[in-house]
Structures are given as structure tokens and as C-alpha cells.
C-alpha atoms as a PDB file:
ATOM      1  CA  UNK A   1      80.798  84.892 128.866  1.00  0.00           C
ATOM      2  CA  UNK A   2      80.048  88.405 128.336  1.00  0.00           C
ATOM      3  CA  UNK A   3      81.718  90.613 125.273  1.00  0.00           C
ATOM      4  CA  UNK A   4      82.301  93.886 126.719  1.00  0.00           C
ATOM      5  CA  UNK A   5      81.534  96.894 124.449  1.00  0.00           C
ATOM      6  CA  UNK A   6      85.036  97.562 123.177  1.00  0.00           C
ATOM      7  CA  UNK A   7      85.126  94.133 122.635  1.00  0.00           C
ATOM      8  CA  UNK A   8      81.980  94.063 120.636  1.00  0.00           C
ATOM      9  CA  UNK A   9      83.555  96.924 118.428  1.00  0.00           C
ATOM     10  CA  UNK A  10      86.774  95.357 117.549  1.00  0.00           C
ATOM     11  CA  UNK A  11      84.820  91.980 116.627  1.00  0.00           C
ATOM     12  CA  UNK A  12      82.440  94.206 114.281  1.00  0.00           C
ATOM     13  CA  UNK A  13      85.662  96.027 112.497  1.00  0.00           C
ATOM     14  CA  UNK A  14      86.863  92.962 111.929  1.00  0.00           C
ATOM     15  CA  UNK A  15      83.620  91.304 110.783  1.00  0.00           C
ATOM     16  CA  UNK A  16      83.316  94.220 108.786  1.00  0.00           C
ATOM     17  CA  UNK A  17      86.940  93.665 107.293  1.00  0.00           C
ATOM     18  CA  UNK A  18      86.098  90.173 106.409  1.00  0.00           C
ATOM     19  CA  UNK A  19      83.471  90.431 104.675  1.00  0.00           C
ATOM     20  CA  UNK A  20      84.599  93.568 102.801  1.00  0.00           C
ATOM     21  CA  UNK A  21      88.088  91.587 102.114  1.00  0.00           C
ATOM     22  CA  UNK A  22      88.970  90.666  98.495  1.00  0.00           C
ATOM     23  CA  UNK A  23      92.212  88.989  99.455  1.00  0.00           C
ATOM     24  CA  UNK A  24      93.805  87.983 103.492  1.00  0.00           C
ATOM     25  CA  UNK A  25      96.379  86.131 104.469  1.00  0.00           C
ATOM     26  CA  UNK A  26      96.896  84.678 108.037  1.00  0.00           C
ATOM     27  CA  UNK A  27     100.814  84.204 109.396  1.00  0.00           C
ATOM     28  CA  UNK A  28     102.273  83.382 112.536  1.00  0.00           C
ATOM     29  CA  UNK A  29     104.708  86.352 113.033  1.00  0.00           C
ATOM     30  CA  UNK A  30     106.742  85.022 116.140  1.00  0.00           C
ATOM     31  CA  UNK A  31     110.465  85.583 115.554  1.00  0.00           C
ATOM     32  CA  UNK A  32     110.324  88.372 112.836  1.00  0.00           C
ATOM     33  CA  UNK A  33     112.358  91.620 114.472  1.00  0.00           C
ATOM     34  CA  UNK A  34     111.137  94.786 114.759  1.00  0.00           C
ATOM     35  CA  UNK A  35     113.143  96.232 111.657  1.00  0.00           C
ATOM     36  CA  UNK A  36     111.726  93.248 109.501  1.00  0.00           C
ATOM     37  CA  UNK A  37     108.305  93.436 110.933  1.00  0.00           C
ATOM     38  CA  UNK A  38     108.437  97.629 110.250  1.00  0.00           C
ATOM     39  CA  UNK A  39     110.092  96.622 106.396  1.00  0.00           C
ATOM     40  CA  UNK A  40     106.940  94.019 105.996  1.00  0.00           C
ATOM     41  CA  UNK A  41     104.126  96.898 107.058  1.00  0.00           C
ATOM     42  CA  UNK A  42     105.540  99.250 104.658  1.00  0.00           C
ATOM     43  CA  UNK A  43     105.470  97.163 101.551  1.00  0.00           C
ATOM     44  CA  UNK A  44     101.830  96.354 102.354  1.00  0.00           C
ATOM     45  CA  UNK A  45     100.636  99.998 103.173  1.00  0.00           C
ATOM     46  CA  UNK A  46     102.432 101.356  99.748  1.00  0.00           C
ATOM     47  CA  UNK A  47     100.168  98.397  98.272  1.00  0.00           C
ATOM     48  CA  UNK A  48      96.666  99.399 100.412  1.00  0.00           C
ATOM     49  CA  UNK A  49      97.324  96.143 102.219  1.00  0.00           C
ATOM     50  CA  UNK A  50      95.634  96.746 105.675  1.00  0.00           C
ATOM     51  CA  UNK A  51      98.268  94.363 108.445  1.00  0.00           C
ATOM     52  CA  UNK A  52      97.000  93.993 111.706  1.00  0.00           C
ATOM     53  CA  UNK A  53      97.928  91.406 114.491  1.00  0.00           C
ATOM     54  CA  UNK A  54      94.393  89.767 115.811  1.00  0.00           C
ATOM     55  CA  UNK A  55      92.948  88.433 118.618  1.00  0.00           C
ATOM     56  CA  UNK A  56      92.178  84.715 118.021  1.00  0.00           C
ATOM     57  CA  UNK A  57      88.782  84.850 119.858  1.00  0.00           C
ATOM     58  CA  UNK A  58      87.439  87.879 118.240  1.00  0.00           C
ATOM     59  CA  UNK A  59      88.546  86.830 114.605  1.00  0.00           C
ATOM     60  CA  UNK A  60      86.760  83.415 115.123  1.00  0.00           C
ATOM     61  CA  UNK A  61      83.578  85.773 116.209  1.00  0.00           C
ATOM     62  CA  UNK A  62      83.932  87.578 113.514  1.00  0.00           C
ATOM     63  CA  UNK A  63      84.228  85.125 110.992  1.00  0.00           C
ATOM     64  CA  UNK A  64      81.447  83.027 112.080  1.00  0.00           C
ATOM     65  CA  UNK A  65      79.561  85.737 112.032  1.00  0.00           C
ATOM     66  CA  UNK A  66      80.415  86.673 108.677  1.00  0.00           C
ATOM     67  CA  UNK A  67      79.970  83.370 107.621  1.00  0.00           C
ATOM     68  CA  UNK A  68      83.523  82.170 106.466  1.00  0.00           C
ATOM     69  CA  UNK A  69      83.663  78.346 107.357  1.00  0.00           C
ATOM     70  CA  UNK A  70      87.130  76.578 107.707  1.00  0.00           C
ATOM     71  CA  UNK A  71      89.150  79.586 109.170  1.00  0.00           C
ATOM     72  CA  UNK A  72      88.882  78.808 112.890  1.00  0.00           C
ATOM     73  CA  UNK A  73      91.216  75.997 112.342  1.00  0.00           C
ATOM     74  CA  UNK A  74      94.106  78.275 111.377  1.00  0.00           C
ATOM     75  CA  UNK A  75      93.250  80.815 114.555  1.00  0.00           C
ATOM     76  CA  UNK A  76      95.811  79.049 116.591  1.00  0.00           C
ATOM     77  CA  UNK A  77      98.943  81.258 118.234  1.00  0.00           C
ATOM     78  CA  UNK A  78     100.081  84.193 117.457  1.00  0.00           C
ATOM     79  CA  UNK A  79      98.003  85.909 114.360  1.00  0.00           C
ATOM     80  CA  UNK A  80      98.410  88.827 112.319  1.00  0.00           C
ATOM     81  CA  UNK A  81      96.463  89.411 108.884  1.00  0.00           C
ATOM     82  CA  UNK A  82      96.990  90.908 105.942  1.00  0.00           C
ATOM     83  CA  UNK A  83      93.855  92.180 104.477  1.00  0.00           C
ATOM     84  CA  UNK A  84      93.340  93.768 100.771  1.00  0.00           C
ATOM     85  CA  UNK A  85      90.106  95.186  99.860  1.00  0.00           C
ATOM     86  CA  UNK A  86      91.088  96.006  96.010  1.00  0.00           C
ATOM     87  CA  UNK A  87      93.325  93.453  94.914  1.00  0.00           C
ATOM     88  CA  UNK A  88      92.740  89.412  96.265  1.00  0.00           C
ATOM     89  CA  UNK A  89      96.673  88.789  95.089  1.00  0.00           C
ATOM     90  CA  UNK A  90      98.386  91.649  97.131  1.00  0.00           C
ATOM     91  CA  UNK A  91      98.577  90.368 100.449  1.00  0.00           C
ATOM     92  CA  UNK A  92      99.833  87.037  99.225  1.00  0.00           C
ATOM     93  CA  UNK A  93     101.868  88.139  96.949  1.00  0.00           C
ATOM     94  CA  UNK A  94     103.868  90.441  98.784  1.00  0.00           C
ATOM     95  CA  UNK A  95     104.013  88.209 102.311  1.00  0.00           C
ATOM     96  CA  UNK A  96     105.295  85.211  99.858  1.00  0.00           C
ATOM     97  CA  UNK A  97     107.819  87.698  98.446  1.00  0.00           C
ATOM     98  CA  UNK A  98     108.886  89.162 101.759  1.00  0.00           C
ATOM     99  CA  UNK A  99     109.436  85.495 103.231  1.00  0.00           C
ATOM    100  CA  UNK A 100     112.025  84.538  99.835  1.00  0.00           C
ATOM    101  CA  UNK A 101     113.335  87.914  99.830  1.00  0.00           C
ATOM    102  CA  UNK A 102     114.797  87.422 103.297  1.00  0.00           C
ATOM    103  CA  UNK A 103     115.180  84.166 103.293  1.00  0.00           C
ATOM    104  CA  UNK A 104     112.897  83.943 106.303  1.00  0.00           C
ATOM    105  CA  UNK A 105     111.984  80.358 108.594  1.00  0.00           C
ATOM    106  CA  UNK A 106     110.024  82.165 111.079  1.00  0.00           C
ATOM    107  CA  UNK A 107     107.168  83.986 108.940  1.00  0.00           C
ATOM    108  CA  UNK A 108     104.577  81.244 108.077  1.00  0.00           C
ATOM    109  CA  UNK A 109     101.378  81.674 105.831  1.00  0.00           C
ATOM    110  CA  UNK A 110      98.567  79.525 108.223  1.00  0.00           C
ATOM    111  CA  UNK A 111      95.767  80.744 105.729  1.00  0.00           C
ATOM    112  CA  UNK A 112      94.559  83.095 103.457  1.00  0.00           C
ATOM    113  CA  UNK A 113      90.799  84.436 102.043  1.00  0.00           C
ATOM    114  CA  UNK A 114      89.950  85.359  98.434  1.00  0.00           C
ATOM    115  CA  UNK A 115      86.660  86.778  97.578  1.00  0.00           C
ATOM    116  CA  UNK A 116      85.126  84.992 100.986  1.00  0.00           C
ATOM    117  CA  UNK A 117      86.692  81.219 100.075  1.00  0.00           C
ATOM    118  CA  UNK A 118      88.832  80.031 102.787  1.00  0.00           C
ATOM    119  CA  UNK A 119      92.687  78.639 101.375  1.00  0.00           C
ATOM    120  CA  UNK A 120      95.047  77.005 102.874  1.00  0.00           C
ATOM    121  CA  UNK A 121      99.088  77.775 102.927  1.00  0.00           C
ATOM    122  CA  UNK A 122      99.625  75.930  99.382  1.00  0.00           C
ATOM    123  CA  UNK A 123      96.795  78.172  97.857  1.00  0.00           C
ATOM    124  CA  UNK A 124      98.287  81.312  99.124  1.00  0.00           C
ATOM    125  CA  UNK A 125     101.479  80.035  97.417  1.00  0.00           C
ATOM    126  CA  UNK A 126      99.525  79.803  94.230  1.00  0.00           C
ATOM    127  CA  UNK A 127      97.908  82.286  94.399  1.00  0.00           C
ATOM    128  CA  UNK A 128     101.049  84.597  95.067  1.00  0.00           C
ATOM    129  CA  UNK A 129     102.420  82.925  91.898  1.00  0.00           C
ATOM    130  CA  UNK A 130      99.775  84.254  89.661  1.00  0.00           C
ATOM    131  CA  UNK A 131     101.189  87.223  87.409  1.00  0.00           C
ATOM    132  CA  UNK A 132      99.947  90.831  88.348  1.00  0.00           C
ATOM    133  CA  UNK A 133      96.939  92.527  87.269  1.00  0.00           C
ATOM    134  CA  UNK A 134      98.182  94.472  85.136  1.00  0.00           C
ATOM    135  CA  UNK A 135     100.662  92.001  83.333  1.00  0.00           C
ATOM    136  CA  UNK A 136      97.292  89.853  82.918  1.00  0.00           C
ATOM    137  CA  UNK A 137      96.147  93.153  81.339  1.00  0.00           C
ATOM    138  CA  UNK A 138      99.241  93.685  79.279  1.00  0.00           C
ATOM    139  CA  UNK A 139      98.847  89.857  77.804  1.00  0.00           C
ATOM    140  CA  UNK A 140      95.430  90.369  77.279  1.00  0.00           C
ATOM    141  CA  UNK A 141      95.677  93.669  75.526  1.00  0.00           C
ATOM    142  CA  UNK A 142      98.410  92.585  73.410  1.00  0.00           C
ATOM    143  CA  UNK A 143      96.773  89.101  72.269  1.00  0.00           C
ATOM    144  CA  UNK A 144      93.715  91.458  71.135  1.00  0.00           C
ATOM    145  CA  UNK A 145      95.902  94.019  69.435  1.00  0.00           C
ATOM    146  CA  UNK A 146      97.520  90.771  67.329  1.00  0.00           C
ATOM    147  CA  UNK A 147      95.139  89.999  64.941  1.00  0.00           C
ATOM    148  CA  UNK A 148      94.468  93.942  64.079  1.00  0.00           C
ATOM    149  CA  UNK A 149      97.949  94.470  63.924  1.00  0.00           C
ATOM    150  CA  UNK A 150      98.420  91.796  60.999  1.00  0.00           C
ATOM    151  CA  UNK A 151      95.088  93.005  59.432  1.00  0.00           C
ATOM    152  CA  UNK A 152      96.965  96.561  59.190  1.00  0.00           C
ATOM    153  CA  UNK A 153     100.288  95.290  57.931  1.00  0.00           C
ATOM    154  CA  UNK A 154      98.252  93.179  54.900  1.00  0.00           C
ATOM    155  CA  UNK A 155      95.975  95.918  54.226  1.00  0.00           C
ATOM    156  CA  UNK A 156      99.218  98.440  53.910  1.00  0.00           C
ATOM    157  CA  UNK A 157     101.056  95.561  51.673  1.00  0.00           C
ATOM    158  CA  UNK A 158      98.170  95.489  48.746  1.00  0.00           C
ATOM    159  CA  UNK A 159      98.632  99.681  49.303  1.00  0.00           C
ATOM    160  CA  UNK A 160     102.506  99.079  49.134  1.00  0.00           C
ATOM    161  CA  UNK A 161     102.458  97.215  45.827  1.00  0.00           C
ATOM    162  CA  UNK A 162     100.279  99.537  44.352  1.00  0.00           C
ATOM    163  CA  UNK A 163     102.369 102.488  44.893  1.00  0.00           C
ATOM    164  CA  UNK A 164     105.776  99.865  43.926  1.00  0.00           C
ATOM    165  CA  UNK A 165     103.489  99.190  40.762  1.00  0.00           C
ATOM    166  CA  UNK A 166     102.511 103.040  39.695  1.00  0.00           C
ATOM    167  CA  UNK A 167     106.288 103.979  40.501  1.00  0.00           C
ATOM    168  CA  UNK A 168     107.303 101.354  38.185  1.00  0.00           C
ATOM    169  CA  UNK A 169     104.886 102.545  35.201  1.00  0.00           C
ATOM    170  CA  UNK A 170     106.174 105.888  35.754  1.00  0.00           C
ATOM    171  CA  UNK A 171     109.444 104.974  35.702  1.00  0.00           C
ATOM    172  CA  UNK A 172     108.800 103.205  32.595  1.00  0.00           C
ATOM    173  CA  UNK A 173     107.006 106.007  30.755  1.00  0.00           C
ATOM    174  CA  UNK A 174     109.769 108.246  31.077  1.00  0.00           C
ATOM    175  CA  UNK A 175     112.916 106.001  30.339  1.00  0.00           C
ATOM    176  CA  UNK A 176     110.669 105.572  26.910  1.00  0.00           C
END
């Protein structure tokens, strides 16, 4: 069977998509309305989440040509992906969010991609669970800033008893 050319471009975008892709999450949108699907784009534009429904046969060309084993299984009805090139949580994490938030049946996670690893639905789940970059950030920052914190308040507690000390003499030398 012959790919026509437009074909051949849309396989290549999405090859190139792939492979560029540091987080993507497959769902079967059937049964999500127009407002919800329009609520569900915006969230993942604000976050630089690229959402796109997909041809079946061109994503499995595209993957197998970017060499991602394991996703062809999940390329079954309706498709649309979520695909983050900054952040590998994004896309699950807001998709995961957007399904409780709504309290939606009809959204389903088939699969997802971080860093070029195929996952399945539970390891979108876990990976949506996973705190934010920058909270990781945060935690990490302020477990570092600990220890010199406590350094400070010691060092300033030998300065403060000098100074309680001196006062002391002072107040000494003048009451005699």
C-alpha cells in the first residue's frame, strides 16, 4: 500500500514528535463533549502540552520508525495524545487531574511515553502522582539550606553569649 505525500508528512511530524517527546499520554476520548474536550485543550496549552487526536496507522508508522516498542498495542480506537516536550509529568498529570476533577468514566489513559519508555495506564497514574518539579525543587532546596541554617544559628549563639557575657561585666563594673 502506497503512503501518499501528505500522508508521509503527517507520519514524519509525528515521528518527529515522538522522538522529541519527554512525556505522552494516549486516551480514548469517545464520550467527552465539546465544552469538556475545549476545557481539557486549554489546561494543556497553558502547560505547553501539545493534544492532538491521531490516526492509528500513522502513529504505529511513526513509532516504529522511531523505534518505541510496545505502543502499537494501545493504538486501538479512537486516539488522541498528549505530548510534552519540557516536562515528562505534564501530560499525565493534568489528563489524571482532568478525569478526578470531573468525575469522568469516559476519558481513559490507554498509554503514556516518558523519555522514549513505553507505560502502561497504572504508570501514567504514578507517574501523575509524583509531586511537581518545582515542589521536588522546593524539598530539595530546603533539605540543603538545613544543615547551613543550624550552622548559622550555633555560630550566632557562641556570638550571643559573648555579647550576654561583656554586657554582664559591664553591668558589673558600674553597679561597683
Amino acid at each position: 500500500m502506497a503512503i501518499t505525500a501528505a500522508k508521509q508528512a503527517i507520519v514524519a511530524e509525528l515521528k518527529e514528535k515522538l522522538t522529541g517527546a519527554k512525556g505522552a499520554v494516549l486516551v480514548n476520548y469517545r464520550g467527552l463533549t465539546v465544552a469538556q474536550d475545549t476545557k481539557l485543550r486549554r489546561q494543556l496549552r497553558e502547560a505547553g502540552v501539545d493534544y492532538r487526536v491521531v490516526k492509528n496507522t500513522m502513529t504505529r508508522i511513526a513509532a516504529q520508525e522511531a523505534g518505541l516498542e510496545g505502543l502499537d498495542v494501545y493504538l486501538e480506537g479512537p486516539t488522541a495524545m498528549a505530548i510534552s516536550t519540557t516536562d515528562p509529568v505534564a501530560p499525565a498529570k493534568i489528563i489524571t487531574d482532568f478525569v478526578k476533577e470531573h468525575k469522568l468514566q469516559v476519558l481513559e489513559v490507554k498509554a503514556g511515553l516518558v523519555e522514549g519508555n513505553v507505560i502502561d495506564e497504572n504508570g501514567v497514574k504514578a507517574l501523575a502522582s509524583l509531586p511537581s518539579r518545582e515542589v521536588l525543587i522546593a524539598k530539595m532546596l530546603g533539605s540543603m539550606q538545613s544543615p547551613i541554617t543550624g550552622l548559622v544559628n550555633v555560630l550566632q549563639g557562641s556570638v550571643r553569649n559573648l555579647v550576654y557575657a561583656l554586657d554582664a561585666v559591664r553591668q558589673q563594673k558600674e553597679s561597683a
